[in-house]
Protein backbone atom coordinates (compact mmCIF):
# COMPACT_ATOMS: atom_id res chain seq x y z
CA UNK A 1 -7.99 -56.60 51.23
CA UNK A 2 -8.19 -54.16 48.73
CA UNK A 3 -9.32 -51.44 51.40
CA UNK A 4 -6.02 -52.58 53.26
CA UNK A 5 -4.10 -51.99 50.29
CA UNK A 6 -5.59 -48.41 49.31
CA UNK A 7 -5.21 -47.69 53.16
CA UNK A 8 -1.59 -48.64 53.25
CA UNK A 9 -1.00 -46.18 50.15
CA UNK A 10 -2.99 -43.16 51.61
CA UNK A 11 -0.49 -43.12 54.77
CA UNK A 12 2.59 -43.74 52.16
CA UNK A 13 1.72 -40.76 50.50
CA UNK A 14 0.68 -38.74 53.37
CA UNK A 15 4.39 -39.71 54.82
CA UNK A 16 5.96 -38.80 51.39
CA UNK A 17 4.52 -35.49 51.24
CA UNK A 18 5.37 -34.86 54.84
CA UNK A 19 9.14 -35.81 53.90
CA UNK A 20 8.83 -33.61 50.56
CA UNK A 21 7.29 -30.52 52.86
CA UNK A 22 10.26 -30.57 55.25
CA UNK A 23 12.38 -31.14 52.59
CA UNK A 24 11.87 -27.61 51.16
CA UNK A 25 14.28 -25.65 51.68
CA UNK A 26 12.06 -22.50 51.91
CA UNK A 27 10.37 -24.85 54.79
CA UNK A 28 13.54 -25.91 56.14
CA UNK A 29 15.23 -22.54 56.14
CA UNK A 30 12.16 -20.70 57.82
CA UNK A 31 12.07 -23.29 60.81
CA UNK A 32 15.71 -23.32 61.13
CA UNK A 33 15.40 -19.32 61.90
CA UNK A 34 11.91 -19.96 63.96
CA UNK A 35 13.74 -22.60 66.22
CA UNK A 36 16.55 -19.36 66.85
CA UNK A 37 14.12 -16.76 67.19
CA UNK A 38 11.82 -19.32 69.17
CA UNK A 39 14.51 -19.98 71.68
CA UNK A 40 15.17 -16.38 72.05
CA UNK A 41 11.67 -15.41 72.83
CA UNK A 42 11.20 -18.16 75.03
CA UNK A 43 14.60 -17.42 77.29
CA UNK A 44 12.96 -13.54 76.92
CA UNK A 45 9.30 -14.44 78.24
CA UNK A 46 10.41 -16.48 80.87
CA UNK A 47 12.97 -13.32 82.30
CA UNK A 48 9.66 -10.82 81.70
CA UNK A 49 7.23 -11.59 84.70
CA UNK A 50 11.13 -11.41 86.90
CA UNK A 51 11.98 -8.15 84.77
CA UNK A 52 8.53 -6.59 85.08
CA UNK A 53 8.46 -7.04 88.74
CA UNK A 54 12.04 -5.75 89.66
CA UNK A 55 12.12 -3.04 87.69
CA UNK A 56 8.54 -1.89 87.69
CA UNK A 57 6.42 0.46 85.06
CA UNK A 58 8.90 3.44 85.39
CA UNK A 59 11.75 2.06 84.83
CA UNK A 60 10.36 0.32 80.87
CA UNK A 61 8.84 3.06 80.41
CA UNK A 62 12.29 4.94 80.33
CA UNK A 63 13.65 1.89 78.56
CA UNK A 64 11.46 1.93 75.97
CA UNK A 65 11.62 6.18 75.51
CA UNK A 66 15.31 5.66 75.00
CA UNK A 67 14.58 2.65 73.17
CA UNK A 68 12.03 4.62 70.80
CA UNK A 69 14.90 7.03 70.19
CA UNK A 70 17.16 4.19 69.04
CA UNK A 71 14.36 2.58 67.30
CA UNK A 72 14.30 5.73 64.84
CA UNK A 73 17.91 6.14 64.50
CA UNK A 74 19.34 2.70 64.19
CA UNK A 75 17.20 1.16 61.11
CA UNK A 76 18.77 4.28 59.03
CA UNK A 77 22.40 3.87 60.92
CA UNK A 78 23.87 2.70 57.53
CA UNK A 79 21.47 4.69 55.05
CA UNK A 80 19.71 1.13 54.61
CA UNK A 81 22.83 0.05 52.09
CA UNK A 82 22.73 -3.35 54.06
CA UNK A 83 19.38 -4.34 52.78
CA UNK A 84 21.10 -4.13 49.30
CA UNK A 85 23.15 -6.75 50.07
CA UNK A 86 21.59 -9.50 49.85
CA UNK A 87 20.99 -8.59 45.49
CA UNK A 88 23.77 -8.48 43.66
CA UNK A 89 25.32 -11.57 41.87
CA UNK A 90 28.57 -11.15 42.42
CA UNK A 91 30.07 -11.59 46.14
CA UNK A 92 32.15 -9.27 45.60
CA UNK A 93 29.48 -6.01 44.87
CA UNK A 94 27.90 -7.57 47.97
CA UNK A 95 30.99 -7.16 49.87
CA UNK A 96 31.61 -3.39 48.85
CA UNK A 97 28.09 -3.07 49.80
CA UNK A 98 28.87 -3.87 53.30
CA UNK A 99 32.35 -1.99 53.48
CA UNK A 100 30.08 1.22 52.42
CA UNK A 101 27.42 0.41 54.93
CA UNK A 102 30.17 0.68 57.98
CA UNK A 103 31.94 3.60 56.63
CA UNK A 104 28.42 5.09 56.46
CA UNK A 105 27.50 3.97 60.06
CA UNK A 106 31.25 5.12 61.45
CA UNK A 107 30.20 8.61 59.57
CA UNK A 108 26.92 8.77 61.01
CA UNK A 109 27.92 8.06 64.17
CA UNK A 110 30.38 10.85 64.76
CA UNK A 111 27.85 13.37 63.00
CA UNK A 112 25.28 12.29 65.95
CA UNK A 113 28.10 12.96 68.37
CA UNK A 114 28.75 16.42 67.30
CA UNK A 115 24.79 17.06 67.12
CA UNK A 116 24.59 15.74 70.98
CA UNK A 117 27.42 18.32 71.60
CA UNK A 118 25.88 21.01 70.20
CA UNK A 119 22.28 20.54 70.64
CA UNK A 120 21.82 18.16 73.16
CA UNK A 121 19.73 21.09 75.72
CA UNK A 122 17.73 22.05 73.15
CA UNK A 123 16.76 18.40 72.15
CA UNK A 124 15.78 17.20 75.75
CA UNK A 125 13.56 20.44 75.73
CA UNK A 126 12.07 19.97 72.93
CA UNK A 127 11.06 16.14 73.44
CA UNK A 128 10.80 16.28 77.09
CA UNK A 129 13.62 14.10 77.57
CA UNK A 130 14.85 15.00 81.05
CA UNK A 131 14.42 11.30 82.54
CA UNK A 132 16.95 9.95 79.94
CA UNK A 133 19.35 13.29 79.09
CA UNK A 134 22.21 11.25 80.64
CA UNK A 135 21.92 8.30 78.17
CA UNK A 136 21.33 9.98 75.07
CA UNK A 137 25.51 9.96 74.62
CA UNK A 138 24.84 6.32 74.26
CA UNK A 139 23.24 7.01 70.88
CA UNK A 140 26.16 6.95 68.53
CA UNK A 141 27.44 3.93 70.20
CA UNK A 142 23.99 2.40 69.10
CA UNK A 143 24.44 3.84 65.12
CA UNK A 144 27.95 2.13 65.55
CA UNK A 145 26.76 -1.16 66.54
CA UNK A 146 23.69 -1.31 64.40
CA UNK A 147 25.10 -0.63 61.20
CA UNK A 148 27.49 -3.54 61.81
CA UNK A 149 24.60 -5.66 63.24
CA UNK A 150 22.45 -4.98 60.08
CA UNK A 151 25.59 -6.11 57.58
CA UNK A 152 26.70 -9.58 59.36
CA UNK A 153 23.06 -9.96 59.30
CA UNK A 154 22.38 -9.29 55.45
CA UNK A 155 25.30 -10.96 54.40
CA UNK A 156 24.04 -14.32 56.66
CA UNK A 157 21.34 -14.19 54.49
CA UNK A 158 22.71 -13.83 51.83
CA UNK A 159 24.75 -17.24 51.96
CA UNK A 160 21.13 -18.79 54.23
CA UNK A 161 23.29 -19.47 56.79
CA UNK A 162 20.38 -19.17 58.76
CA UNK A 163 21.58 -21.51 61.63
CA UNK A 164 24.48 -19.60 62.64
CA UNK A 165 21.90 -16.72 62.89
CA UNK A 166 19.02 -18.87 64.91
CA UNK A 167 21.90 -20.18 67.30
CA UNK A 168 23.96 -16.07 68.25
CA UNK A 169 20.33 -15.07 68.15
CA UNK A 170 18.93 -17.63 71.08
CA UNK A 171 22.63 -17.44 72.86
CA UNK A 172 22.23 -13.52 72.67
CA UNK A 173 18.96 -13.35 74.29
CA UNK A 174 20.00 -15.58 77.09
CA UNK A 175 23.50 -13.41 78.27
CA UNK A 176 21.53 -9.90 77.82
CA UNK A 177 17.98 -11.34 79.87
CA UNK A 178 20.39 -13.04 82.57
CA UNK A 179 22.07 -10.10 82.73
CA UNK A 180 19.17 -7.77 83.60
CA UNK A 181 17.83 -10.08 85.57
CA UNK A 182 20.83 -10.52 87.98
CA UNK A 183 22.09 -7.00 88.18
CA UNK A 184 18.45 -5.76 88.75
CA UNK A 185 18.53 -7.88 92.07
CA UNK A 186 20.85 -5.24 93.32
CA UNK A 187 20.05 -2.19 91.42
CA UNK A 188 16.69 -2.32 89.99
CA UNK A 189 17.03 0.65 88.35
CA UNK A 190 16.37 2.16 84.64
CA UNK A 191 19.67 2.85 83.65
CA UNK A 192 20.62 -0.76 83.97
CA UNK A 193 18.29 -1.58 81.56
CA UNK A 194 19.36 0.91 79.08
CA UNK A 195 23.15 0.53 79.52
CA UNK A 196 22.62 -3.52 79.17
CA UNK A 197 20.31 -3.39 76.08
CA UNK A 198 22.93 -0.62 74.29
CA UNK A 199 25.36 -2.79 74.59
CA UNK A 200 23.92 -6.18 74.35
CA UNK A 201 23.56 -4.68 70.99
CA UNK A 202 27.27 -4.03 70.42
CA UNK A 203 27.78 -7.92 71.66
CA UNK A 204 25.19 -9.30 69.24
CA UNK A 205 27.03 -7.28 66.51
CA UNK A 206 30.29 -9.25 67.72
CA UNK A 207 28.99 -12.65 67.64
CA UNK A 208 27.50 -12.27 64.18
CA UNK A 209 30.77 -10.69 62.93
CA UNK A 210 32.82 -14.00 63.92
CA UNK A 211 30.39 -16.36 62.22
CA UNK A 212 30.96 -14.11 58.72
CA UNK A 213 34.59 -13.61 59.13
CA UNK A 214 35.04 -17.68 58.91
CA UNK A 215 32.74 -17.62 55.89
CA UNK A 216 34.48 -18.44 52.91
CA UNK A 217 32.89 -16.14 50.64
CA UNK A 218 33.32 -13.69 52.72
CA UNK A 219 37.56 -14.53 53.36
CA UNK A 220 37.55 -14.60 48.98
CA UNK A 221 40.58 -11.25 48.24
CA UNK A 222 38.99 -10.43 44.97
CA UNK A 223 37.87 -7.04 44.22
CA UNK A 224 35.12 -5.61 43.22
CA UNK A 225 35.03 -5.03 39.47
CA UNK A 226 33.09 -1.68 40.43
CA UNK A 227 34.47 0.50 42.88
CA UNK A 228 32.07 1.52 46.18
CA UNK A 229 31.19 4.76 44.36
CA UNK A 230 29.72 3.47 41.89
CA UNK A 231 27.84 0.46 43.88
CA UNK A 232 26.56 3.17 45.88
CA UNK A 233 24.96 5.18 42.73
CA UNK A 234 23.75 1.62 41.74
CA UNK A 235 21.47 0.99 44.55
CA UNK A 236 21.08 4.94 45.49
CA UNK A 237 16.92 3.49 45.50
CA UNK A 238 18.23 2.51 48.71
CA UNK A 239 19.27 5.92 50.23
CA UNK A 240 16.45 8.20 48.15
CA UNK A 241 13.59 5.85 49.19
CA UNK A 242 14.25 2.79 51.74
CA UNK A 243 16.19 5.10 54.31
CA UNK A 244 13.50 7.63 54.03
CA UNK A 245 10.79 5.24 54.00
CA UNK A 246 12.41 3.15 57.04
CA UNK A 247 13.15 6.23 59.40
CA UNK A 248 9.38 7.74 58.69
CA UNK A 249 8.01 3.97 59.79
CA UNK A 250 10.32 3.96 62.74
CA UNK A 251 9.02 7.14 63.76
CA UNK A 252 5.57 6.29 63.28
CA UNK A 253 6.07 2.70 65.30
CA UNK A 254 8.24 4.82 68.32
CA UNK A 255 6.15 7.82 68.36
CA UNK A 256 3.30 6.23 70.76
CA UNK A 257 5.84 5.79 73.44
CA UNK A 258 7.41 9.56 73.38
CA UNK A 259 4.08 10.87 73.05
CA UNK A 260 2.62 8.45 76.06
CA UNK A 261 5.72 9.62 78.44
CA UNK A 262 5.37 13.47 77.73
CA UNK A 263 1.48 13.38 77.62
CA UNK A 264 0.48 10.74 80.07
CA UNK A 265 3.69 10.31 81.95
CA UNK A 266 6.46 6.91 82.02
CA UNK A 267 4.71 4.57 83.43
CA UNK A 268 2.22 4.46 80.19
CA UNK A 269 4.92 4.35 78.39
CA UNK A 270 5.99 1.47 79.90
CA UNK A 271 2.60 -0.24 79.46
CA UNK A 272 2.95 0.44 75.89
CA UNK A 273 6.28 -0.66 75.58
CA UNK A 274 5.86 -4.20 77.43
CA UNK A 275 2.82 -4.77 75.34
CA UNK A 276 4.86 -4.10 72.18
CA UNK A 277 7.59 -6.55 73.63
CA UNK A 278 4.71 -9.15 74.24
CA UNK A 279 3.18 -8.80 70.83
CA UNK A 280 6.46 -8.34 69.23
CA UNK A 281 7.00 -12.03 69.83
CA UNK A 282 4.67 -13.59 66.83
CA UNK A 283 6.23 -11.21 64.70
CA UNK A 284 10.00 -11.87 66.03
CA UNK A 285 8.84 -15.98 66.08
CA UNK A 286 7.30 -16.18 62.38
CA UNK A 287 6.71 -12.71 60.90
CA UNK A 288 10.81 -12.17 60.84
CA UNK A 289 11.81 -15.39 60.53
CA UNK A 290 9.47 -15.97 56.80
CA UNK A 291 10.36 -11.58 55.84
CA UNK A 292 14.57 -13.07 56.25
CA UNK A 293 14.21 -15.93 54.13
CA UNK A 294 11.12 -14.86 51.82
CA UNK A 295 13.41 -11.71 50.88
CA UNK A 296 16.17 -13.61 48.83
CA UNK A 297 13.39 -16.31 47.62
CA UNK A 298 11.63 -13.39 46.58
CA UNK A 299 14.39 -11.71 44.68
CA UNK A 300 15.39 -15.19 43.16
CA UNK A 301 11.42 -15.86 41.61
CA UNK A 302 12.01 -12.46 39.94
CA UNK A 303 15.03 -13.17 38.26
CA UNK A 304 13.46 -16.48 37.14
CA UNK A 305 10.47 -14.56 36.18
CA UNK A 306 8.57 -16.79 38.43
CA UNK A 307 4.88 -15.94 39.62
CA UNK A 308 5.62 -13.53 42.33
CA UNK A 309 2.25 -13.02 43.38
CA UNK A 310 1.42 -16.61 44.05
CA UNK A 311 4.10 -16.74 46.72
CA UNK A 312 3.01 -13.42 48.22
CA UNK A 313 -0.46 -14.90 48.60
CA UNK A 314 0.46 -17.97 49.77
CA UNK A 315 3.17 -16.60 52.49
CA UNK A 316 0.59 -13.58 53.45
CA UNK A 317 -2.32 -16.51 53.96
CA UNK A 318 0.21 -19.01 56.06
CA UNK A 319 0.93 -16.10 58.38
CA UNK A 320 -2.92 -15.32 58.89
CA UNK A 321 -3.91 -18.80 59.66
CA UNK A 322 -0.78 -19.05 62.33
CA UNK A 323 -1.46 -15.33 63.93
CA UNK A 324 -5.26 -16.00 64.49
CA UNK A 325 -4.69 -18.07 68.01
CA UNK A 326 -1.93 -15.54 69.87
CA UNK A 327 -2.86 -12.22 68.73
CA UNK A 328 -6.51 -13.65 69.10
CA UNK A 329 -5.77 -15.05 72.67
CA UNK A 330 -4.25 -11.35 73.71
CA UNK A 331 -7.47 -9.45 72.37
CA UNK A 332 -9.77 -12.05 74.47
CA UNK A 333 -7.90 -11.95 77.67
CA UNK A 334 -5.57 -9.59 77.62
CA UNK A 335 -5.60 -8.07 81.22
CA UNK A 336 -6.41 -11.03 82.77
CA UNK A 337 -3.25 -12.51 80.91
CA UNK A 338 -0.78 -9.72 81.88
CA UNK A 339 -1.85 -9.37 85.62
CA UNK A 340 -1.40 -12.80 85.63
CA UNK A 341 1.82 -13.20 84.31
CA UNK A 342 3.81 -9.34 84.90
CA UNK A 343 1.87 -8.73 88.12
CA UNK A 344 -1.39 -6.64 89.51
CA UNK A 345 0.93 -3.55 88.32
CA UNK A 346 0.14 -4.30 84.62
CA UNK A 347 -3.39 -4.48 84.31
CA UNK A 348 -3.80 -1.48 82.18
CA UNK A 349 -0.77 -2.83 79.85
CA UNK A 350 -3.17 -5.63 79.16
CA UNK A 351 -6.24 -3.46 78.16
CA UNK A 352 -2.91 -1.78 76.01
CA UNK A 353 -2.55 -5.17 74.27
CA UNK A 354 -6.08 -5.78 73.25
CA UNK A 355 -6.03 -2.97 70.86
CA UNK A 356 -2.35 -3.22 69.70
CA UNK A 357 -2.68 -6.99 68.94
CA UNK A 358 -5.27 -5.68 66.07
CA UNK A 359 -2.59 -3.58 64.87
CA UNK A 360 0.41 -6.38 65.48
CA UNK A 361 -1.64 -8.83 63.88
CA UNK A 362 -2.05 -6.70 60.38
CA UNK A 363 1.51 -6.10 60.80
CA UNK A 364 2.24 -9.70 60.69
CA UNK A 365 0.65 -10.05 57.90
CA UNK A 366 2.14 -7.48 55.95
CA UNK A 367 5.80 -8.89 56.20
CA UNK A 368 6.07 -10.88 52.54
CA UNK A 369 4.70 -7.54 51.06
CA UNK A 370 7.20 -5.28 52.54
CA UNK A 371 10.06 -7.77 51.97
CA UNK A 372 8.94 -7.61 47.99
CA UNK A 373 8.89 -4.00 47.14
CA UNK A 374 12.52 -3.45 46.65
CA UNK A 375 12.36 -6.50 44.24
CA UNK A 376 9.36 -4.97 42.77
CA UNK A 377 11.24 -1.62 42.25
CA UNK A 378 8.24 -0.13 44.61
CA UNK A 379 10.58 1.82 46.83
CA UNK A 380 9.16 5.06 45.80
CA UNK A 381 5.41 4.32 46.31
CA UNK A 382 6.77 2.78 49.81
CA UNK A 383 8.04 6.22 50.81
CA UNK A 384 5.14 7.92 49.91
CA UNK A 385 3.05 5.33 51.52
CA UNK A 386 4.47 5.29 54.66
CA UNK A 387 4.28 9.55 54.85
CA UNK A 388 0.84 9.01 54.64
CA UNK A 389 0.92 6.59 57.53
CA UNK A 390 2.81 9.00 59.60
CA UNK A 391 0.82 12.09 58.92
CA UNK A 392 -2.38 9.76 59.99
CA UNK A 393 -0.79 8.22 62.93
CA UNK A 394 0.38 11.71 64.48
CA UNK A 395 -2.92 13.05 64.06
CA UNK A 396 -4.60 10.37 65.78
CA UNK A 397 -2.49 10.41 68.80
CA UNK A 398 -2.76 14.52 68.55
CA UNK A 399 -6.53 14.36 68.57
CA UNK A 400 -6.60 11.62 71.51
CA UNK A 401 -4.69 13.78 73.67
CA UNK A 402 -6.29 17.10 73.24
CA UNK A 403 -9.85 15.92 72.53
CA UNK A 404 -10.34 12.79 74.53
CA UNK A 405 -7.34 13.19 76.78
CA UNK A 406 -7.40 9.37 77.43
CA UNK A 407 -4.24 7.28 76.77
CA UNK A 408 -6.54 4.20 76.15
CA UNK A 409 -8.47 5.93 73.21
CA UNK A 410 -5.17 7.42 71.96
CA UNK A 411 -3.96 3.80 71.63
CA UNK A 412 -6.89 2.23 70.09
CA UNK A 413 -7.28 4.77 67.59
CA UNK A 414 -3.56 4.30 66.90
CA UNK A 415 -3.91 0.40 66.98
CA UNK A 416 -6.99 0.59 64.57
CA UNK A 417 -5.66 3.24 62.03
CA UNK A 418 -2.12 1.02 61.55
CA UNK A 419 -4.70 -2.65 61.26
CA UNK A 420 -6.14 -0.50 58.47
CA UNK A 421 -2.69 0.67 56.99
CA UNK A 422 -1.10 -2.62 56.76
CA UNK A 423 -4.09 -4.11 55.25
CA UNK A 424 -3.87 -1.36 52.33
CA UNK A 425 -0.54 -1.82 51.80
CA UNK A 426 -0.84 -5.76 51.37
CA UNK A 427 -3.50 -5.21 48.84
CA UNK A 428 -1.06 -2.18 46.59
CA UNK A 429 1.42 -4.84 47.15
CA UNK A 430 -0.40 -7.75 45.64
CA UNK A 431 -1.56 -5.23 42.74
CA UNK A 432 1.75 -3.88 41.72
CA UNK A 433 3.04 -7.94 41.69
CA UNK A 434 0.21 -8.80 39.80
CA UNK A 435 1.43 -6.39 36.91
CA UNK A 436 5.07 -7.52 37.40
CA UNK A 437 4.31 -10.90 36.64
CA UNK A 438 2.50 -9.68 33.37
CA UNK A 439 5.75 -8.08 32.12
């Protein structure tokens, strides 16, 4: 009887902490932007092995040259001022936040216009760009579109309205992949897939704008005790370190695929860039979904003087456990998988994945640490950091070429250098929390 009884309270506890895990709103916020991002990548993966086999290796790997190019450009469209957003107090400093990040993005974007009017020969030559010269006028459209993406998205999380983002995000994915995969029946071609994705962008940007123009917060007509001048020399971390920081990562993460096209031709970059896609997923799934709501919890433990290190741990540990079985999977099986699923044509992309899945996976891992540094003030050492990963990356794919010529050994000695990278940064990161908390 007793045994009954002590049974009968195991399973009421178990239930209760069940109720009190899902009850977390942390918990509850992450899943709600998993179940988005989940739906997305599902709607994606099931259009891929369709995609793959209308439009073939050429035509990705010219998607994901151009896509490289925006890659660079777009994270810096707004100087990285929407990033700030998501830190001040008042509403109002958050909105002049945002108002500066378009102005800076409407800016940017004409300056990029006059560049491709000026220099636009000279660029193709340089970075052997003749496949996509016609497209690269699609460019400021892409600053345009990004800068407003990357506000309506900071400001959503800002107020965790994480659902509205989950649902445009999942809706999103469905009108750009069904619209690939039904004009590519007809005209299979790259350009399709470039011209779609540019502005699948713009629409995303659209859809996100609507949810925060109903926001309440966002409707409030107060101003801003401080004008947009001065917010700007308030967070000017953002422009001096993020925006240099984030364009010299974006180059590093887009530089395989220009390299791959010039040296080894499109259709390796299109290996690369499908494996990317694949192995983007986890990340996209779980890695984003934590970094978006870790990043305000995050900035809330530190002005509560909470133990910031703990929840790096503890986020940085969830995230290895979850990433051993897919990432794992991909480095077991890899070509098997992808011939299986893209077609015979993407064998090599699968010997591609084994090695990047070493580097995706430490990448993964690394997202509560990069989401922290701005709250830990560690902009600068980010910067410098991520030079150093640049100037190691370039090398490696420099030596591959000319010393091993083999676009397999250029990408495993990529993969493994960036597995190492990420690693080093989680450890600075924990390191520089550790003395934060001590203050």
């Amino acid at each position: 009887m007793v045994e009954k009884v002590s049974g009968s309270l195991d399973i009421m506890n178990y239930k209760k902490k069940i109720k009190s895990f899902f009850r977390n709103s942390f918990i509850r916020n992450v899943l709600i932007m998993i179940t988005g991002t989940a739906a997305a990548q599902i709607i994606t993966m099931l259009f891929s092995p369709i995609l793959t086999r209308l439009y073939g290796p050429e035509a990705f790997g010219n998607l994901g040259v151009f896509m490289a190019i925006v890659g660079i450009i777009a994270p810096v469209a707004a100087l990285t001022y929407p990033i700030a957003i998501v830190l001040p107090k008042s509403d109002n400093h958050a909105k002049g936040l945002a108002t500066l990040s378009i102005y800076i993005s409407i800016v940017v974007a004409f300056l990029s216009t006059l560049v491709l009017l000026f220099f636009e020969k000279s660029i193709v030559k340089i970075f052997d760009l003749e496949d996509i010269s016609t497209y690269l006028y699609l460019l400021p459209f892409i600053i345009l579109f990004s800068g407003i993406l990357q506000v309506m998205q900071q400001w959503l999380i800002r107020i965790r309205n994480f659902k509205y983002t989950a649902k445009v995000t999942s809706i999103h994915a469905l009108l750009l992949q069904g619209g690939l995969a039904g004009i590519g029946l007809f005209y299979p071609f790259g350009f399709i897939l470039i011209i779609l994705n540019t502005f699948g962008q713009g629409l995303k940007a659209v859809m996100l704008s609507l949810g925060v123009l109903r926001d309440n917060r966002w409707k409030s007509n107060r101003n801003s005790s401080m004008s947009i001048s001065k917010l700007a020399k308030r967070h000017k971390d953002f422009p001096l370190y993020r925006a240099p920081e984030v364009l010299l990562n974006s180059i590093s993460q887009s530089l395989p695929t220009i390299m791959l096209a010039s040296f080894f031709g499109p259709a390796s970059a299109g290996f690369y860039s499908v494996s990317r896609m694949v192995l983007g997923a986890p990340s996209q799934l779980i890695g984003k979904s934590v970094g978006d709501v870790f990043y305000p919890r995050i900035n809330e433990a530190a002005l509560n003087k909470e133990n910031i290190t703990h929840l790096i741990k503890k986020a940085t540990l969830s995230l290895a456990i979850v990433g051993l079985i897919p990432f794992g999977l991909v480095i077991l099986f890899g070509p098997i998988l992808f011939s299986f699923i893209f077609g015979s044509d993407w064998y090599m992309a699968g010997e591609y994945a084994r090695w990047i899945a070493l580097w995706s996976y430490c990448g993964f891992l690394n997202r509560p640490s990069v989401r922290s540094l701005p709250v830990l003030a560690a902009q600068a050492f980010h910067l410098k950091f991520t030079t150093l990963m640049v100037v190691i990356r370039v090398g490696v794919l420099l030596i591959s070429y000319y010393v091993f010529s083999s676009d397999l050994i250029a990408i495993a000695l990529f993969s493994v250098s960036g597995a190492l990278l990420n690693i080093w940064l989680i450890l600075i990161t924990i390191n520089i929390s550790g003395k934060y908390d001590g203050e």
